[in-house]
N, C-alpha and C. Protein backbone atom coordinates (compact mmCIF):
# COMPACT_ATOMS: atom_id res chain seq x y z
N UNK A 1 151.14 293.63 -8.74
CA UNK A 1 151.39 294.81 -7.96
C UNK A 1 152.64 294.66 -7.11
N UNK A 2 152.91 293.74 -6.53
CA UNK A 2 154.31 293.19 -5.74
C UNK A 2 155.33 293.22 -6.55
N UNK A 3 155.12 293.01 -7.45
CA UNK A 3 156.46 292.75 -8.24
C UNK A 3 156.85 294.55 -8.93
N UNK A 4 155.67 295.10 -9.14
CA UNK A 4 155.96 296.63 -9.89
C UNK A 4 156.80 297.27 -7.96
N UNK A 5 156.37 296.82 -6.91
CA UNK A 5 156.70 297.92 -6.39
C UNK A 5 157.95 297.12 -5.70
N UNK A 6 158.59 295.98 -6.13
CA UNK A 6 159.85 295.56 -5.67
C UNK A 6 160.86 296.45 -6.69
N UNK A 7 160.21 296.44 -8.04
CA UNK A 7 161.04 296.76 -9.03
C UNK A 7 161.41 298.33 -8.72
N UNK A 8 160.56 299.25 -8.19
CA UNK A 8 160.37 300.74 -7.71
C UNK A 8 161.27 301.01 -6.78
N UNK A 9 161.43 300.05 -5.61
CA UNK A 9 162.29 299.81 -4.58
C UNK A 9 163.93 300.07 -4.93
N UNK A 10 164.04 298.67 -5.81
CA UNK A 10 165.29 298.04 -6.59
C UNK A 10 165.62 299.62 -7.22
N UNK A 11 164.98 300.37 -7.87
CA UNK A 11 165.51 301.69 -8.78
C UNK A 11 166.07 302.38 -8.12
N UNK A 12 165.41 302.82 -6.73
CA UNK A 12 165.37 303.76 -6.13
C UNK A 12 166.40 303.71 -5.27
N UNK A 13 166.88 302.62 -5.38
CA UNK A 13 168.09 302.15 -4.40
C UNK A 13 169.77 301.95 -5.13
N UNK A 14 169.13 301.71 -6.65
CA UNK A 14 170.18 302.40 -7.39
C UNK A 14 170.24 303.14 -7.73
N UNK A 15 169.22 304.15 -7.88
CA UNK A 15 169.97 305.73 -8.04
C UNK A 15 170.41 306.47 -6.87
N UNK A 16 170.17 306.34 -5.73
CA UNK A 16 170.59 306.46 -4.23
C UNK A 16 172.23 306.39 -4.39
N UNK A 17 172.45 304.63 -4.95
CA UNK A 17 173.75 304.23 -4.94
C UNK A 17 174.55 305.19 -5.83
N UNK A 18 174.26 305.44 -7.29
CA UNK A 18 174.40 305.46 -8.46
C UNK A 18 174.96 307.31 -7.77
N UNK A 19 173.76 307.92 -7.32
CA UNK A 19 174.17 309.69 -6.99
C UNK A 19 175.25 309.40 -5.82
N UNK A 20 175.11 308.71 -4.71
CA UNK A 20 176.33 308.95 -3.67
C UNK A 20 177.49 308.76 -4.51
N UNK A 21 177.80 307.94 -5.19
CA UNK A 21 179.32 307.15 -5.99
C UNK A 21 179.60 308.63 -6.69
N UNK A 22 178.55 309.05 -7.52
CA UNK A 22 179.19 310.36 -8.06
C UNK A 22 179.50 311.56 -7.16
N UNK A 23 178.81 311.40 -5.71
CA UNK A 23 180.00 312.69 -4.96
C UNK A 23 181.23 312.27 -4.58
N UNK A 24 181.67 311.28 -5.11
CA UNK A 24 182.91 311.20 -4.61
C UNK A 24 182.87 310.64 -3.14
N UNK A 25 183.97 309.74 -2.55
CA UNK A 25 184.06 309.24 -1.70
C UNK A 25 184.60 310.35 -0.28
N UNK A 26 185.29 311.25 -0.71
CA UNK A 26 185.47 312.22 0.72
C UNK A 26 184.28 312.75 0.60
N UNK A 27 183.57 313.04 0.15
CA UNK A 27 182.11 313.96 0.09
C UNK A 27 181.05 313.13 1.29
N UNK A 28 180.85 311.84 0.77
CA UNK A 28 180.57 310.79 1.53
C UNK A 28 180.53 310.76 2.67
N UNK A 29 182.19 310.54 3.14
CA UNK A 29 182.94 310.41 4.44
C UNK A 29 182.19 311.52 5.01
N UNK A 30 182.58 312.79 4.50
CA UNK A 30 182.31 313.73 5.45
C UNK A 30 181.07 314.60 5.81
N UNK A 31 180.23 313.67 5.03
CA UNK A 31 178.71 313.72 5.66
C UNK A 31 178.68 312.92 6.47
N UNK A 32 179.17 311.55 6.80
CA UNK A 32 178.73 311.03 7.56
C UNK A 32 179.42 311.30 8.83
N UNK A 33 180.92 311.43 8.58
CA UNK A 33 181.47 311.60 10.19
C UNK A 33 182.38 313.32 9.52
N UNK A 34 181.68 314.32 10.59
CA UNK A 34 182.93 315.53 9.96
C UNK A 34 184.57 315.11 10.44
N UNK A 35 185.33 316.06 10.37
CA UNK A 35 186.73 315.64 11.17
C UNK A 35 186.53 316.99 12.31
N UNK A 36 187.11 316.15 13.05
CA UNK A 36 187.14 317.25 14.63
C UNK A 36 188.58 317.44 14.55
N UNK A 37 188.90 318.76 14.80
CA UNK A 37 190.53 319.14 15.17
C UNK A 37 191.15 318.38 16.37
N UNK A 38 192.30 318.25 16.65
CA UNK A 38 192.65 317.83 17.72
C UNK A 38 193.75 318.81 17.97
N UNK A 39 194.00 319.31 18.82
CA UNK A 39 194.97 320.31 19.49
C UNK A 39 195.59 319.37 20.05
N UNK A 40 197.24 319.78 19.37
CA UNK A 40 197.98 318.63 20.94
C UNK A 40 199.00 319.87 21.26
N UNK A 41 198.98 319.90 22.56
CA UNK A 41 199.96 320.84 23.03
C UNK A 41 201.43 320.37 23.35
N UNK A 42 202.72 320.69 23.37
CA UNK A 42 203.90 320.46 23.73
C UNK A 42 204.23 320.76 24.82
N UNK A 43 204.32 319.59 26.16
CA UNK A 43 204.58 319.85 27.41
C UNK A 43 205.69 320.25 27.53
N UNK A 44 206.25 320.85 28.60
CA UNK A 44 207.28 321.62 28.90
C UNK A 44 207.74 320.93 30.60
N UNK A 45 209.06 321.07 30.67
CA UNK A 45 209.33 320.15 31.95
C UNK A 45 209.51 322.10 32.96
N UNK A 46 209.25 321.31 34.39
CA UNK A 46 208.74 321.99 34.88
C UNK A 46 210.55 322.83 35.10
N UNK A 47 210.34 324.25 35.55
CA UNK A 47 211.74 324.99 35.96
C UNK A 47 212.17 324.20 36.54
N UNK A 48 213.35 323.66 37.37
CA UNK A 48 213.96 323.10 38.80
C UNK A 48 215.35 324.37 39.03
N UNK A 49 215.44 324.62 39.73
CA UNK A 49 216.78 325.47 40.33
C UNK A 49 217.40 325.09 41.33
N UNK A 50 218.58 324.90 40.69
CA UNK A 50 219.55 324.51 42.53
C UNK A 50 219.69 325.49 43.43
N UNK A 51 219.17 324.71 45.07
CA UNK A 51 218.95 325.38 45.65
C UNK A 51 220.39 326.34 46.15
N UNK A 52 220.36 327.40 47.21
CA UNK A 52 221.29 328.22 47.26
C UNK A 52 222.41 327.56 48.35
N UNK A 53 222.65 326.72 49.06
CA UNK A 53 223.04 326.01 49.74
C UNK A 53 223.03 324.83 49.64
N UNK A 54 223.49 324.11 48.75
CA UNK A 54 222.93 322.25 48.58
C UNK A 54 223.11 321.71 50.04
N UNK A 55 224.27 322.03 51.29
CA UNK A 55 224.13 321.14 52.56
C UNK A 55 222.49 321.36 53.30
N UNK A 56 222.40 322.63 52.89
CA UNK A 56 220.68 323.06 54.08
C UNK A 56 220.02 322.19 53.16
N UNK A 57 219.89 321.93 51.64
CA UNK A 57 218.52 321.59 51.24
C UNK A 57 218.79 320.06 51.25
N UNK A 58 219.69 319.45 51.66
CA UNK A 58 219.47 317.85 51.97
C UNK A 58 219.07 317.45 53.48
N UNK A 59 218.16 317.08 53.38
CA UNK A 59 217.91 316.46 54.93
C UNK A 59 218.26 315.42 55.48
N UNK A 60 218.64 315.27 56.34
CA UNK A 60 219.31 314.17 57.26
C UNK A 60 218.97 313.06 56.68
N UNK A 61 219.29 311.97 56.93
CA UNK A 61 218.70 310.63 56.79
C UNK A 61 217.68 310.27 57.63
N UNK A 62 216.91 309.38 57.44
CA UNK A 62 215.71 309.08 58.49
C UNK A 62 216.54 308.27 59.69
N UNK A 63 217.67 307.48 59.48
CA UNK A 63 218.45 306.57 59.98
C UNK A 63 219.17 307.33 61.29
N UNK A 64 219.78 308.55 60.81
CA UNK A 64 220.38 309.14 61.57
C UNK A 64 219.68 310.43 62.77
N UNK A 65 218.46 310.05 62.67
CA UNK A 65 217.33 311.42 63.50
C UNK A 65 217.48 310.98 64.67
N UNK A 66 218.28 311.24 65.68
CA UNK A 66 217.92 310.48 66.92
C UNK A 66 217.72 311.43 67.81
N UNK A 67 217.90 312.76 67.71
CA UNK A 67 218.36 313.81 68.50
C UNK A 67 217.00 314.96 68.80
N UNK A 68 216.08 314.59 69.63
CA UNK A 68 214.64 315.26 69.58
C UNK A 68 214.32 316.10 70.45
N UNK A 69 214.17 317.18 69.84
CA UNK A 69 213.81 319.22 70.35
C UNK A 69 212.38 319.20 70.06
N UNK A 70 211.89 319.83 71.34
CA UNK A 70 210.38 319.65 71.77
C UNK A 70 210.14 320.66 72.00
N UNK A 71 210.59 322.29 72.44
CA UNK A 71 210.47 323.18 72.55
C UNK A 71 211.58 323.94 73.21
N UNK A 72 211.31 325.35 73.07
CA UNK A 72 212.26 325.61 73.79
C UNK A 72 213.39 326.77 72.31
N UNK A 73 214.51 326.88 72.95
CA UNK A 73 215.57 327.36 71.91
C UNK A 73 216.10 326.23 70.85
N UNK A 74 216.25 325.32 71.32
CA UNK A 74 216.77 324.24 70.83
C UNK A 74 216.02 323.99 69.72
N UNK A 75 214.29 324.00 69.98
CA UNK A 75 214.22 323.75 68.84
C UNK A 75 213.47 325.26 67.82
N UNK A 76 213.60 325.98 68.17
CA UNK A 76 213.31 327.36 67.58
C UNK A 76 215.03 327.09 66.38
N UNK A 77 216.02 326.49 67.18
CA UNK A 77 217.14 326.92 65.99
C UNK A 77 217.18 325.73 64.96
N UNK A 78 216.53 324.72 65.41
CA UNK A 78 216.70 323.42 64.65
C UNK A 78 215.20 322.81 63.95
N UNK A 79 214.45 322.92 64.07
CA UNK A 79 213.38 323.30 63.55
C UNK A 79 212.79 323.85 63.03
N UNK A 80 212.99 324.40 62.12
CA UNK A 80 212.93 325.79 61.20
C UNK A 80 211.21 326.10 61.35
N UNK A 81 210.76 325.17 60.26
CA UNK A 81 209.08 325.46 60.92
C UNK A 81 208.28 324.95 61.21
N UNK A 82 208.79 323.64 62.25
CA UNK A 82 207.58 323.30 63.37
C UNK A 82 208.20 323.30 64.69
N UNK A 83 207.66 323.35 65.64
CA UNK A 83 207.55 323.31 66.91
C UNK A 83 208.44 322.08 67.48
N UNK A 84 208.13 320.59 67.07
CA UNK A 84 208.92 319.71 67.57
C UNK A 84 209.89 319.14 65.70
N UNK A 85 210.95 318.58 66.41
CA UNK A 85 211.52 317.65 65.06
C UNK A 85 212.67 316.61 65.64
N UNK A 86 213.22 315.67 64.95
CA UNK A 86 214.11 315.15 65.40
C UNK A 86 215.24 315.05 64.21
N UNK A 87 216.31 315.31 64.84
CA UNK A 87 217.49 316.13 63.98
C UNK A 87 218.73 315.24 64.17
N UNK A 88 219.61 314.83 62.83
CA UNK A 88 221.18 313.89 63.26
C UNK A 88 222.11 315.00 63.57
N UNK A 89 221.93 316.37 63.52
CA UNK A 89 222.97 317.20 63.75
C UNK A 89 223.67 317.08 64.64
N UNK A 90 223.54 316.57 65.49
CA UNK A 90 224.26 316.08 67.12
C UNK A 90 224.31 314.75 67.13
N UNK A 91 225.29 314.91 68.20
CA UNK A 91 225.86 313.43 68.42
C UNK A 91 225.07 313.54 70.38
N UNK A 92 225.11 312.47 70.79
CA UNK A 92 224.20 312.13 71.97
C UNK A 92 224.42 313.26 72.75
N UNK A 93 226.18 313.65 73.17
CA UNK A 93 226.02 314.43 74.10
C UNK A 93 225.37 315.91 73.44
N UNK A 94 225.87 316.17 72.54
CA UNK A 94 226.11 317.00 71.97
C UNK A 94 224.52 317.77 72.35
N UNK A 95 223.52 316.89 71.50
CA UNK A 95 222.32 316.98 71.84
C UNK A 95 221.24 317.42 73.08
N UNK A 96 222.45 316.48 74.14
CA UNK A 96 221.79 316.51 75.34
C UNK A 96 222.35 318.18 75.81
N UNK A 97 223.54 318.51 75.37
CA UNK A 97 223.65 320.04 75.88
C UNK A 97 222.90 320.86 75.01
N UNK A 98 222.55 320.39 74.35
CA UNK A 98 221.62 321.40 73.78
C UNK A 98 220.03 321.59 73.52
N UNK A 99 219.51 321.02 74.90
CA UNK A 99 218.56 321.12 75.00
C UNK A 99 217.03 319.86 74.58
N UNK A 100 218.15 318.37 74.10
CA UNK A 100 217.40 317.75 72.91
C UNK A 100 217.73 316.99 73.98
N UNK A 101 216.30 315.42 73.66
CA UNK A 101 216.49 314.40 74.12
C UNK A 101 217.43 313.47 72.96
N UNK A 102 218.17 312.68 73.64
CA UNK A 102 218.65 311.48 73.17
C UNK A 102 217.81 310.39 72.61
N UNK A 103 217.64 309.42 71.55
CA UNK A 103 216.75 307.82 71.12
C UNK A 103 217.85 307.52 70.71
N UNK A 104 217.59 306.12 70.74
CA UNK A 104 218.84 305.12 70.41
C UNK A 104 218.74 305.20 68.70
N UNK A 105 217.03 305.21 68.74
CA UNK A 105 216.84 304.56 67.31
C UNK A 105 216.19 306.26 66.73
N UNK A 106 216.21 305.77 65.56
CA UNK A 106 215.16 307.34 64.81
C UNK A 106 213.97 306.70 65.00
N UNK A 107 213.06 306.03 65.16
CA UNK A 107 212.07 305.54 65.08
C UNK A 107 211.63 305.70 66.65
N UNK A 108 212.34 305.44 67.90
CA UNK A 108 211.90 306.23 69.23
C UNK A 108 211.62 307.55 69.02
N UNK A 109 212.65 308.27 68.36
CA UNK A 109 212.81 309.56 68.41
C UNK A 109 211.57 309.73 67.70
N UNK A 110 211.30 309.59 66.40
CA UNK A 110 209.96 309.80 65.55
C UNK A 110 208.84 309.48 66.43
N UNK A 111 208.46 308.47 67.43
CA UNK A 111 207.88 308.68 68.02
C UNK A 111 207.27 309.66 69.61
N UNK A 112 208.50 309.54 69.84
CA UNK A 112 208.41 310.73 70.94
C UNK A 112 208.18 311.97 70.52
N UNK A 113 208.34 312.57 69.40
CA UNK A 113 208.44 313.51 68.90
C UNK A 113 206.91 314.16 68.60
């Protein structure tokens, strides 16, 4: 009895083999794994436009900020939109007539500020 139902086994496992081989090997494949699309899209670099003034759209150096408007006119004209800033547009006196404290360093000034 062991041996008839090894032999039953053994058949059944070559005609298994014997029918997959005749669908063909993509037939195969694509029962077992389908193919998934892949979309690849083509990035695009973003617009950039030069600005309308290149001197306004560069900002000072951090090196050169020594000149600090805390309120007031001074800094309504030099500050575009915050309240306090520290600005190289002036030179010490220059500054001081106009309403700004003097720092030696930008890094006082950044802090007082």
């Amino acid at each position: 009895m062991k041996l008839a139902g090894t032999v039953r086994a053994l058949v059944a496992g070559l005609v298994v083999l014997v029918g997959s081989a005749s669908l063909g090997c993509d037939t195969v494949a694509t029962l077992v794994a389908p193919a998934v699309p892949v979309a690849i899209e083509k990035a695009t670099a973003p617009d950039v436009s030069a600005p309308e003034d290149p001197a306004a759209a560069v900002p000072d150096p951090p090196e050169n900020r020594n000149c600090c408007f805390r309120s007031g006119e001074g800094a309504a004209k030099v500050c575009e939109s915050e309240e306090r800033c520290c600005t190289g547009k002036y030179d010490r006196s220059a500054c001081e007539d106009a309403g700004g404290l003097w720092f030696n360093s930008a890094d006082g000034c950044a802090g007082a500020c």
